[in-house]
N, C-alpha and C. Protein backbone atom coordinates (compact mmCIF):
# COMPACT_ATOMS: atom_id res chain seq x y z
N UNK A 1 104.12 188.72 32.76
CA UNK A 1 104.86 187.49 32.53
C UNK A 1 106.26 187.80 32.00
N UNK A 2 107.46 187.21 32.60
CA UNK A 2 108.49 187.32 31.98
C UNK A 2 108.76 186.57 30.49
N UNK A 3 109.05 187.15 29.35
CA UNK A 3 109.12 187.01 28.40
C UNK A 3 110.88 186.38 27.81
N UNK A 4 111.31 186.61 29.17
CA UNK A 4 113.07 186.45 28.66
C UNK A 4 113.31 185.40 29.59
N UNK A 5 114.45 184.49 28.93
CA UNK A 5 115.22 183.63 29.77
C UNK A 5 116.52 183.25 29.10
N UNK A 6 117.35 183.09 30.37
CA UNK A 6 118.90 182.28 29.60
C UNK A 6 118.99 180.41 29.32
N UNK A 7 119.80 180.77 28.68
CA UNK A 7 120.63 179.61 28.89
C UNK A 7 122.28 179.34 28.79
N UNK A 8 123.12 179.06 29.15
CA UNK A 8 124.56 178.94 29.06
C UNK A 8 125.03 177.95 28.20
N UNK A 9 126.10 178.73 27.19
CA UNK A 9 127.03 177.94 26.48
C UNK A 9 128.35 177.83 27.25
N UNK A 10 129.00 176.78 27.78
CA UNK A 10 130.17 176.96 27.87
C UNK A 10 130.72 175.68 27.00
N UNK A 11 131.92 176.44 26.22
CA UNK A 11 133.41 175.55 25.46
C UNK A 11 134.64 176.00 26.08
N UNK A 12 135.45 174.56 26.34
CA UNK A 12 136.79 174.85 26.58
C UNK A 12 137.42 174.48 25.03
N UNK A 13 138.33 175.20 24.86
CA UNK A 13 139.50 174.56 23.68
C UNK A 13 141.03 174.88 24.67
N UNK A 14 142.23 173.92 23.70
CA UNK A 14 143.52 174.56 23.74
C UNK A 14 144.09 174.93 22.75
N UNK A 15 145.27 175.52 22.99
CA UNK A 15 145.89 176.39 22.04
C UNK A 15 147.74 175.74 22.12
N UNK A 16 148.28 176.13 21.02
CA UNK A 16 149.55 175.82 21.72
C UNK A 16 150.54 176.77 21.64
N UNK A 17 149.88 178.04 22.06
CA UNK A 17 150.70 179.01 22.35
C UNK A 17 150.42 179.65 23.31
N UNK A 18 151.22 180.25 24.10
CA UNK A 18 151.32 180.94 25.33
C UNK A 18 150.01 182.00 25.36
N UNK A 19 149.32 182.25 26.51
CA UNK A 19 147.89 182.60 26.74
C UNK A 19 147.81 184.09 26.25
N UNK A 20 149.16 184.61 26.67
CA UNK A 20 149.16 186.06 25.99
C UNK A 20 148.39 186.33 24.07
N UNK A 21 149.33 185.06 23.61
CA UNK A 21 148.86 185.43 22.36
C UNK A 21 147.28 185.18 22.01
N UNK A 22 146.74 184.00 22.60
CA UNK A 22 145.33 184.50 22.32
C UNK A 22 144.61 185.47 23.33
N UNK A 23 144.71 185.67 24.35
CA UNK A 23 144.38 186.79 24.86
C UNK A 23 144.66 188.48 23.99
N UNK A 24 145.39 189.01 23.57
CA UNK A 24 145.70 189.19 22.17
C UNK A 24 144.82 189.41 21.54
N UNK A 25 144.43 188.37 20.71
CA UNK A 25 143.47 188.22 19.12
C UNK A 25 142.14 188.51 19.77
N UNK A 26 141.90 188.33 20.80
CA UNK A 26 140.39 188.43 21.35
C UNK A 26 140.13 190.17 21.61
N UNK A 27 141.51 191.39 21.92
CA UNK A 27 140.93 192.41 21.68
C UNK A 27 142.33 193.18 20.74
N UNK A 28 143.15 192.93 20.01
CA UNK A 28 143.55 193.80 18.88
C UNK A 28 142.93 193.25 18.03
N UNK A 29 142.36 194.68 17.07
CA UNK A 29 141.84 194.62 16.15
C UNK A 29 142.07 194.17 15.18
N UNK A 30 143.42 194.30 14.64
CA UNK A 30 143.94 193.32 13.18
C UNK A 30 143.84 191.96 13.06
N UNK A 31 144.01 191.40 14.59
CA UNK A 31 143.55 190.19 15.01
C UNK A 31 142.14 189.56 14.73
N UNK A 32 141.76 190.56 15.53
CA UNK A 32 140.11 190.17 15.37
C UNK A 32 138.95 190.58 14.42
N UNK A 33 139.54 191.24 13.34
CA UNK A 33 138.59 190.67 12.12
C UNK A 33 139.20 189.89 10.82
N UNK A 34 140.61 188.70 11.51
CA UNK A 34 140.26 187.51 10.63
C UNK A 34 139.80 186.63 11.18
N UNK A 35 139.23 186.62 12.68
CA UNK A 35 138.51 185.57 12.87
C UNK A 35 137.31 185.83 13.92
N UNK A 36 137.12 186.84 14.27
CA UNK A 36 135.96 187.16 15.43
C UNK A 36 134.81 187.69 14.83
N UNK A 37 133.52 186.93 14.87
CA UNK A 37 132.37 186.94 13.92
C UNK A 37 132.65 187.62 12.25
N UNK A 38 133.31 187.71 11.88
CA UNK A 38 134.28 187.89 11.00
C UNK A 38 135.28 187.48 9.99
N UNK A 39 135.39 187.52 8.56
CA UNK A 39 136.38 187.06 7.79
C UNK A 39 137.44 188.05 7.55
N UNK A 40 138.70 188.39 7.19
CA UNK A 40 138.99 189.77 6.92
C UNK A 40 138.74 190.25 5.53
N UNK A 41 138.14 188.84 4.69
CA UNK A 41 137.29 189.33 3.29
C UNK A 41 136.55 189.99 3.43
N UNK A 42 135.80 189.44 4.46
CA UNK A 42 134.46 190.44 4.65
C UNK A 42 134.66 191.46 5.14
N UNK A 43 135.40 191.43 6.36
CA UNK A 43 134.89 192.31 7.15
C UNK A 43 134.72 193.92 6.83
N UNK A 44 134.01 194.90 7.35
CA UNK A 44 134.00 196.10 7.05
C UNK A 44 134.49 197.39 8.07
N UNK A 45 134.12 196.78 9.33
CA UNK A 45 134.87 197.54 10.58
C UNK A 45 135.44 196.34 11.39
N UNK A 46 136.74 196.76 12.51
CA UNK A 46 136.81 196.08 13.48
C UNK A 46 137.55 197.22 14.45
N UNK A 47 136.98 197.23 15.28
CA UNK A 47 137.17 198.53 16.56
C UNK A 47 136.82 198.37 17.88
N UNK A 48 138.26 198.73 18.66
CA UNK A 48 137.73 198.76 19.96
C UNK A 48 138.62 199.32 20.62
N UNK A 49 137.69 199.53 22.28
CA UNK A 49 138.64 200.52 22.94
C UNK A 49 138.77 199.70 24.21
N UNK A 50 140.12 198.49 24.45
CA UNK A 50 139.95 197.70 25.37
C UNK A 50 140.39 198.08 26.60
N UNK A 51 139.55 198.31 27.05
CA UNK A 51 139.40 198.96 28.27
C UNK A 51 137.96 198.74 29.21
N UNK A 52 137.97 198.76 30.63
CA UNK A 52 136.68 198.43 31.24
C UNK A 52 135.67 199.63 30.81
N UNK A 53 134.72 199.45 30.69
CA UNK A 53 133.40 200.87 30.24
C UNK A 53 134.54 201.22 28.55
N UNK A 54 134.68 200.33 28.17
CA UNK A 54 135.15 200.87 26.65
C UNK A 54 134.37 199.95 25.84
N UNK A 55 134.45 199.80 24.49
CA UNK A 55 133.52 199.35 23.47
C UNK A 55 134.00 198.60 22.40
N UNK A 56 133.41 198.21 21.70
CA UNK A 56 133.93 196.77 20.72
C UNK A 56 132.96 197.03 19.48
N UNK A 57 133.11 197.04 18.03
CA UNK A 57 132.40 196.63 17.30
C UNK A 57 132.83 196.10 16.26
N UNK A 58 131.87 195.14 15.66
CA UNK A 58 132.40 194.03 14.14
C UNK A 58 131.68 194.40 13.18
N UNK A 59 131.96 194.72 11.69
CA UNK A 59 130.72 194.66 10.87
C UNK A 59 131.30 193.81 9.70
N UNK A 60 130.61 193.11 9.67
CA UNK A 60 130.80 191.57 8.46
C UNK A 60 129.65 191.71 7.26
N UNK A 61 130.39 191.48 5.82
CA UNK A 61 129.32 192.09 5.24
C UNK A 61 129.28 190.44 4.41
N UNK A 62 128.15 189.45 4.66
CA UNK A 62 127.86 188.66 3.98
C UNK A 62 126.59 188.31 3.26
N UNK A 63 126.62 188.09 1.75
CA UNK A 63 125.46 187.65 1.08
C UNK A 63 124.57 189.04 0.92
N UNK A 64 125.48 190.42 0.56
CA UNK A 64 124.52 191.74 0.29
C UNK A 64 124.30 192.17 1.67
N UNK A 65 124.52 191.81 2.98
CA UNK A 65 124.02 192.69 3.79
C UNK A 65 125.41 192.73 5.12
N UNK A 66 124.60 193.89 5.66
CA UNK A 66 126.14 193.92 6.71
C UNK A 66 125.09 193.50 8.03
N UNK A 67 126.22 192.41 9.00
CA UNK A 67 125.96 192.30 10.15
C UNK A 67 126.49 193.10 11.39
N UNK A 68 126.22 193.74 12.20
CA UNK A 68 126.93 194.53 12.94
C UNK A 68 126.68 193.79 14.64
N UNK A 69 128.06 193.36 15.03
CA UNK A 69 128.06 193.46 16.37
C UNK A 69 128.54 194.11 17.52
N UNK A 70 128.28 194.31 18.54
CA UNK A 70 128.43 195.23 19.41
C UNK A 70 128.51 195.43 20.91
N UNK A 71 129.86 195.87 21.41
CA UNK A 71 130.04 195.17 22.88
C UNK A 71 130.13 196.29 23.63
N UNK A 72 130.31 195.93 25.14
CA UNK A 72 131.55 196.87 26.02
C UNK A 72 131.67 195.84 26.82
N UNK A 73 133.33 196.41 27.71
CA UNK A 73 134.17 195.64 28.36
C UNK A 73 133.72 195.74 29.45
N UNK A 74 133.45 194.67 30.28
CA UNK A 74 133.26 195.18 31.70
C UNK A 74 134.02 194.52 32.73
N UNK A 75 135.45 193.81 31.90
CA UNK A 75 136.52 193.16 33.14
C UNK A 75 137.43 192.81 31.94
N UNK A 76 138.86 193.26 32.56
CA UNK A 76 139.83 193.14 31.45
C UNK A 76 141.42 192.79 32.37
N UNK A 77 141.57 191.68 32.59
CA UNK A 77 142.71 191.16 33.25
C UNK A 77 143.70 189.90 32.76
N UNK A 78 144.57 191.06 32.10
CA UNK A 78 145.18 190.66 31.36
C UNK A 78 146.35 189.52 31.69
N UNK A 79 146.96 188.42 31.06
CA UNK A 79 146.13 187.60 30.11
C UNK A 79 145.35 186.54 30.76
N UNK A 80 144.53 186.82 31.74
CA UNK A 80 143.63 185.74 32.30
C UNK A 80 142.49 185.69 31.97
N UNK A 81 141.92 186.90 31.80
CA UNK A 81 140.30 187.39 32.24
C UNK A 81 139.57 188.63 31.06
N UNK A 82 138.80 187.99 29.89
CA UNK A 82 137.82 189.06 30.08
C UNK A 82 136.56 188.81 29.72
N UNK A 83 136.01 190.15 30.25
CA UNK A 83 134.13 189.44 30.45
C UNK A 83 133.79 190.92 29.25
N UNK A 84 132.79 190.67 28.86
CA UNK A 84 132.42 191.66 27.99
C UNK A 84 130.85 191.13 27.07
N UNK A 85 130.19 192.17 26.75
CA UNK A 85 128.72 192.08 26.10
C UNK A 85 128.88 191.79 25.13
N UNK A 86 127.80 191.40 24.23
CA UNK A 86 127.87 190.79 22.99
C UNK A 86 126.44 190.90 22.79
N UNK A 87 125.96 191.87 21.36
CA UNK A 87 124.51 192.01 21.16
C UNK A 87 124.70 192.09 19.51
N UNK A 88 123.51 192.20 18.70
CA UNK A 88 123.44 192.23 17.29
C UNK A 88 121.86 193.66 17.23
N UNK A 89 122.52 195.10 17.07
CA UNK A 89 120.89 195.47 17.69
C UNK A 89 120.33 195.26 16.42
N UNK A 90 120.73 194.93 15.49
CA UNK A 90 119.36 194.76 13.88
C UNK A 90 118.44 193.62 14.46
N UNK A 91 118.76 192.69 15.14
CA UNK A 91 118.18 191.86 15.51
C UNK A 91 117.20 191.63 17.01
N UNK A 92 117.92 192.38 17.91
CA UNK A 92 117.38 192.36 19.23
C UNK A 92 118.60 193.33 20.45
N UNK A 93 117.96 194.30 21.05
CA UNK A 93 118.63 195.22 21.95
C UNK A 93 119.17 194.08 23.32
N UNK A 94 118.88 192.93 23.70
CA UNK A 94 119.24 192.22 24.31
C UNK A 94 121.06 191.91 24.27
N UNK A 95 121.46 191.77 25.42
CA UNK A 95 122.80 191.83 25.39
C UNK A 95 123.22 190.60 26.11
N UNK A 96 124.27 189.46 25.70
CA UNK A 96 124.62 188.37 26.04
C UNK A 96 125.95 188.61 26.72
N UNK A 97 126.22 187.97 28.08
CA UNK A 97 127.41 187.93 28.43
C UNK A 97 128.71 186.81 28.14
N UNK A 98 129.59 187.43 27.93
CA UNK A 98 130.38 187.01 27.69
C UNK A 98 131.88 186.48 28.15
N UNK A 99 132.49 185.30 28.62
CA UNK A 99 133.11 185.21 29.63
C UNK A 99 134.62 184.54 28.83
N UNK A 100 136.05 184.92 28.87
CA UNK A 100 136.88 184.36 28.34
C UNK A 100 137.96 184.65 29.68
N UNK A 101 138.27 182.56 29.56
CA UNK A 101 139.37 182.87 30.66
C UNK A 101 140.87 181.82 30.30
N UNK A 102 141.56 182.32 30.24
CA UNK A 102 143.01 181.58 30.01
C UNK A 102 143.65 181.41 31.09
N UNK A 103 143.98 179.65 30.95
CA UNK A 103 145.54 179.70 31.92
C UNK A 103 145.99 178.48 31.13
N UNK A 104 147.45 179.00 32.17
CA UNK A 104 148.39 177.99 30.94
C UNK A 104 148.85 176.52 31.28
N UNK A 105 148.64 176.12 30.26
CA UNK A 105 149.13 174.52 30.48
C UNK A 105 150.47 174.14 30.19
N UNK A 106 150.94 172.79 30.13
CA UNK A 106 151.75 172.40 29.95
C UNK A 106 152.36 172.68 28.33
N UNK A 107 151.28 172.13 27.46
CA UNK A 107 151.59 172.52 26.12
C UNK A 107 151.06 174.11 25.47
N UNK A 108 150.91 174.92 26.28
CA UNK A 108 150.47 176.03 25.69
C UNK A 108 149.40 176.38 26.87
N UNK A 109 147.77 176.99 26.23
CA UNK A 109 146.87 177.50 27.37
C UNK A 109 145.88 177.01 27.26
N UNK A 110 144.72 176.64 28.14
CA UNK A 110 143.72 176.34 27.94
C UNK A 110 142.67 177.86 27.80
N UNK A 111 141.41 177.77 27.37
CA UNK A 111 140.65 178.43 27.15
C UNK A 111 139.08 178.32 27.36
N UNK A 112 138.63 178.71 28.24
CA UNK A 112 137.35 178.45 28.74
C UNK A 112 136.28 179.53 28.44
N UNK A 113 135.26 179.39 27.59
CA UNK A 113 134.78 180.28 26.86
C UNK A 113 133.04 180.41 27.47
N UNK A 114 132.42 181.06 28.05
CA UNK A 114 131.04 181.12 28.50
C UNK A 114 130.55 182.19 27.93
N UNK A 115 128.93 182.01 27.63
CA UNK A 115 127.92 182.55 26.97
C UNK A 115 126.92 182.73 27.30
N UNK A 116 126.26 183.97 28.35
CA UNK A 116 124.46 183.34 28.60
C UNK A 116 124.31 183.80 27.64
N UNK A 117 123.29 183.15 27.06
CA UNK A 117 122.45 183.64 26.12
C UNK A 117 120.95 184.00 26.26
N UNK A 118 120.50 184.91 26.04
CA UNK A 118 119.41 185.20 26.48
C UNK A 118 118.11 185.00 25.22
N UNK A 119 117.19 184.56 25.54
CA UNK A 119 115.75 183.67 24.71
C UNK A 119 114.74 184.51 25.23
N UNK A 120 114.29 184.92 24.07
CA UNK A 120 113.27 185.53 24.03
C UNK A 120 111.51 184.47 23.80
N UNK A 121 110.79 184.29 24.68
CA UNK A 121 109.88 183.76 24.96
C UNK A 121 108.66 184.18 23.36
N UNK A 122 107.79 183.34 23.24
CA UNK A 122 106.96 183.74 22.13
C UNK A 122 106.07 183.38 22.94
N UNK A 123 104.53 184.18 22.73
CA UNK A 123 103.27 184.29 23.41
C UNK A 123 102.95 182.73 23.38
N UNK A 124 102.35 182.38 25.06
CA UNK A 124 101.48 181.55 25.22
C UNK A 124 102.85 180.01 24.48
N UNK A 125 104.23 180.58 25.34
CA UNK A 125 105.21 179.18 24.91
C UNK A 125 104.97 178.40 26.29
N UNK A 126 104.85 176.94 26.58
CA UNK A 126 105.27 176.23 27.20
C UNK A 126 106.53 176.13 27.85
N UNK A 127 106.46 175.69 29.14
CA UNK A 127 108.10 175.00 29.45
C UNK A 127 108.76 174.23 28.62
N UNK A 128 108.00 173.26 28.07
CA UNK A 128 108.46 172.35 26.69
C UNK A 128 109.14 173.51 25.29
N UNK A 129 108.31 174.19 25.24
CA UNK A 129 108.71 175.10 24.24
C UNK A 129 109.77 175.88 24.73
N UNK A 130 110.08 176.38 26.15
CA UNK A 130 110.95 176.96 26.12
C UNK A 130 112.41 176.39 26.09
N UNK A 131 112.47 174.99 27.32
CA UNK A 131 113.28 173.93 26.78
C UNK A 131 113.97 173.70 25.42
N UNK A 132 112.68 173.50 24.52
CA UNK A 132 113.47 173.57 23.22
C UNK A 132 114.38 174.17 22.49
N UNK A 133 113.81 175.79 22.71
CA UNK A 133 114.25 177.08 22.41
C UNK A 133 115.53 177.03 22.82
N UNK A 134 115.80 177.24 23.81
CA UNK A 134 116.83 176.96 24.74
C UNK A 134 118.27 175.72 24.04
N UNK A 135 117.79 174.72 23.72
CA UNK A 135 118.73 173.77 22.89
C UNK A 135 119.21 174.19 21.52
N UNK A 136 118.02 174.64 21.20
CA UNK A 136 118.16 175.70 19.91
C UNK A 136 119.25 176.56 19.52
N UNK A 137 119.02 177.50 20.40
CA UNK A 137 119.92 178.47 20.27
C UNK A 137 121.07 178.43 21.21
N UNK A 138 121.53 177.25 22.24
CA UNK A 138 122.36 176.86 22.62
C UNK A 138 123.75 176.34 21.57
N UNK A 139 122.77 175.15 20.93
CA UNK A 139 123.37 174.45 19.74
C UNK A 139 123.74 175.32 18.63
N UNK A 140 122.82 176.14 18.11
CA UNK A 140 123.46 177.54 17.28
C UNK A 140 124.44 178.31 17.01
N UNK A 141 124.25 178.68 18.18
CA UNK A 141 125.45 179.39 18.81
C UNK A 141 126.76 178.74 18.77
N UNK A 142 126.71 177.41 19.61
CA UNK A 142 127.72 176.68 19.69
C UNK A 142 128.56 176.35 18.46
N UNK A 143 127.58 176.36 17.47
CA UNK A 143 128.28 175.65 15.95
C UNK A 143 129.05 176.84 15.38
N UNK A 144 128.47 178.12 15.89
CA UNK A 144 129.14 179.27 14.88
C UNK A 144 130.24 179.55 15.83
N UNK A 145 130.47 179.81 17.06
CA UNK A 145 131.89 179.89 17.95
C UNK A 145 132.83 178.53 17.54
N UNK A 146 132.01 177.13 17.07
CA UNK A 146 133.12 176.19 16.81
C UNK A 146 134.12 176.81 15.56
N UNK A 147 133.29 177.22 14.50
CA UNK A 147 133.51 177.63 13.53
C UNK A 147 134.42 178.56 13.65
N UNK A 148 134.45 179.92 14.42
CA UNK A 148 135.18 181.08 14.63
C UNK A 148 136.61 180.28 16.12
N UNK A 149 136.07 179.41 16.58
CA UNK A 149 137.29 179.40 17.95
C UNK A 149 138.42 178.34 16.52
N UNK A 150 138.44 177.45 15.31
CA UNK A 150 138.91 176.98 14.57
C UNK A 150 139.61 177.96 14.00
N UNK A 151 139.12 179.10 13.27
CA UNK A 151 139.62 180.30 12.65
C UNK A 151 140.78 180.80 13.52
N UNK A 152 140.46 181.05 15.02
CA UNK A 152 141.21 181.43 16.29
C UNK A 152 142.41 180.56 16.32
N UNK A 153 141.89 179.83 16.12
CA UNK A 153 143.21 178.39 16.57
C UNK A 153 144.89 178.58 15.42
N UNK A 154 143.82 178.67 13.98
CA UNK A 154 144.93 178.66 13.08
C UNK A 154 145.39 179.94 13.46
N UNK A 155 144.76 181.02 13.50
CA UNK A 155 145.13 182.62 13.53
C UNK A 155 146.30 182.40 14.61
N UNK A 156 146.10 182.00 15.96
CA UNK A 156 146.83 181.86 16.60
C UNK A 156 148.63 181.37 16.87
N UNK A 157 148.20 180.38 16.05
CA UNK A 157 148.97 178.97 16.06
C UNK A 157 149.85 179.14 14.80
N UNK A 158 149.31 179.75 13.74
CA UNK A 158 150.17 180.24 12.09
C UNK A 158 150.45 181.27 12.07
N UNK A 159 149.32 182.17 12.78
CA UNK A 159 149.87 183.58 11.95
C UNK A 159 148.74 183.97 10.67
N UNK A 160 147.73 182.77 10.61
CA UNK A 160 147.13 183.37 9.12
C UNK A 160 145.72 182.41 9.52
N UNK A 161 144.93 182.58 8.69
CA UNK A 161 143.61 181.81 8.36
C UNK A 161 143.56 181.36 6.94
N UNK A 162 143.77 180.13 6.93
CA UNK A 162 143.47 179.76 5.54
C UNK A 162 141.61 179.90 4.99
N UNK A 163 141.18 179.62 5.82
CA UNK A 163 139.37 179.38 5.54
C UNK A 163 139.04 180.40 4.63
N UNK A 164 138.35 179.96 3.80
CA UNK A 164 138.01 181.16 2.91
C UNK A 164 136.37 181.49 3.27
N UNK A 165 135.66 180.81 3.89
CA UNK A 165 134.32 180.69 3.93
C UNK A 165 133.45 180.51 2.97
């Protein structure tokens, strides 16, 4: 029995700066640990080598423990396009794809952000149960990227993050 299934997050936001600059914050590093799963209070690493078959990692240390996340690039077209993994292994070796695409608008760029996420099945779950699951960690997810694409926005748009978390 297959034990795994997706489901897709997609969010659009805008920005009101030219697509380069958030294209940008999504792979330099100074960028991206004041706001990519990440505070720069917290954070403890932010590293990467942006490049296709290159690698990404975050480590955020909240409430006594460190979270570590962990990618590679597997499409990098700059400033339109990039696709890249997204896993947590303390939690599960499963790897989520990840889809970021910019183009520009009138007032700045839009930003179209996709997520499968992949659900791990529990013995003897229902379609009902998996359904659920599925909204679950759809909605989850969704609340903590609202949280971090806000961080993005000011980072972007100021120059700084006020949020203290």
């Amino acid at each position: 029995m297959n034990n795994i299934s997706t489901t897709t997050l997609k969010m659009i936001r805008e920005f009101n700066v030219k697509r380069e600059r958030v294209f940008d914050a999504w792979l330099n590093p100074l960028m991206m640990k004041k706001w990519f799963f990440t505070l720069e209070g917290t954070n403890k690493v932010a590293q990467n080598d942006p490049r296709v078959g290159g690698t990404w990692e975050i480590v955020d240390h909240r409430e006594g423990k460190d979270y570590r996340a962990v990618g590679e690039y597997l499409e990098i077209d700059p400033p339109k396009k990039i696709v890249f993994t997204f896993k947590m292994p303390q939690f599960s070796e499963l790897e989520d794809t990840i889809t970021v695409e910019l183009k520009e608008i009138e007032q700045g760029c839009e930003m179209t952000f996709t997520q499968v996420i992949h659900v791990v099945h529990e013995e003897n779950w229902t379609d009902t149960d998996i359904e659920k699951a599925h909204g679950e960690w759809h909605d989850s997810t969704e609340h903590g990227w609202n949280l971090m694409f806000m961080g993005l926005k000011e980072l972007v748009e100021t120059g700084k993050i006020s949020y203290k978390g």
